[in-house]
Protein backbone atom coordinates (compact mmCIF):
# COMPACT_ATOMS: atom_id res chain seq x y z
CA UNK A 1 0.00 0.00 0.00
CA UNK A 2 2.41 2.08 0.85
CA UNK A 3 4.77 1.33 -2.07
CA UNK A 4 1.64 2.06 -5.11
CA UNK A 5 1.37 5.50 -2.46
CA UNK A 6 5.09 6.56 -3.65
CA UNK A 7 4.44 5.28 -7.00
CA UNK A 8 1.65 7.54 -7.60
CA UNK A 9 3.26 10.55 -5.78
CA UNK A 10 5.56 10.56 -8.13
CA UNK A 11 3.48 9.90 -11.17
CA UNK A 12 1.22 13.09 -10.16
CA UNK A 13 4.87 15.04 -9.67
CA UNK A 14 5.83 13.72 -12.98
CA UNK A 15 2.76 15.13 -14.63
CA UNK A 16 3.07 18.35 -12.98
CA UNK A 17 6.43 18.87 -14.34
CA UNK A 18 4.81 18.25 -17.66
CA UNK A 19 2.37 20.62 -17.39
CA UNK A 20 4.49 23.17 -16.10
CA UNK A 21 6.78 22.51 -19.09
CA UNK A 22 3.58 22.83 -21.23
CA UNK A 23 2.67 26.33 -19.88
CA UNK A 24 6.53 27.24 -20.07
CA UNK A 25 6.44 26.52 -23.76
CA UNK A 26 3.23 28.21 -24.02
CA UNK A 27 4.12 31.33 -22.33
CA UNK A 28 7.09 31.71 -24.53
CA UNK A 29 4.98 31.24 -27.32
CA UNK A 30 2.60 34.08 -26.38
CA UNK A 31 5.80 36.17 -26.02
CA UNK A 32 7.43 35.54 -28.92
CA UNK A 33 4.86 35.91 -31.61
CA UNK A 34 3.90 39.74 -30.58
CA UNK A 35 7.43 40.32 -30.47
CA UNK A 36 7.73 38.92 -33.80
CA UNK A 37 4.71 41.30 -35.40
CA UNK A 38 6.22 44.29 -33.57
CA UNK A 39 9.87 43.45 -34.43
CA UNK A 40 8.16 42.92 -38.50
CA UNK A 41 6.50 46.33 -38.48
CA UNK A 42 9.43 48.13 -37.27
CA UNK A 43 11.50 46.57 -39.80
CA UNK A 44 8.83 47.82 -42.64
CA UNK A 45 8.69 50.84 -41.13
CA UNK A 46 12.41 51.35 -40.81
CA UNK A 47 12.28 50.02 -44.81
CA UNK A 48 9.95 52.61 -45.53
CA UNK A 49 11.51 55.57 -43.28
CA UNK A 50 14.83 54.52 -45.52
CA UNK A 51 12.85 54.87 -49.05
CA UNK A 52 11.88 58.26 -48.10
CA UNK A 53 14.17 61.30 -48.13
CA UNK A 54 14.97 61.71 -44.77
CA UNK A 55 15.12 65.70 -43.62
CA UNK A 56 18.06 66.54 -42.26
């Protein structure tokens, strides 16, 4: 009894460590594709800013 008690201890710790690798992955996720959009439209806007006759 009190061996299958360990055994699923550690199965429950070994699916919280997947889920916290889960939400890891998804947090980065949520991070990176903003970061991606914002990092693309300041690269068109530099692009554009570049075309254009800049006034000195």
């Amino acid at each position: 009894m009190r061996r299958t008690h360990t055994t699923s201890a550690t199965k429950s710790r070994h699916n919280r460590h997947i889920q916290d690798a889960n939400r890891k992955r998804w947090v980065i996720s949520d991070l990176v594709v903003p970061a991606f959009f914002i990092a693309l439209c300041i690269l068109v806007v530099f692009m554009l800013s570049n075309e254009l006759p800049t006034p000195m």
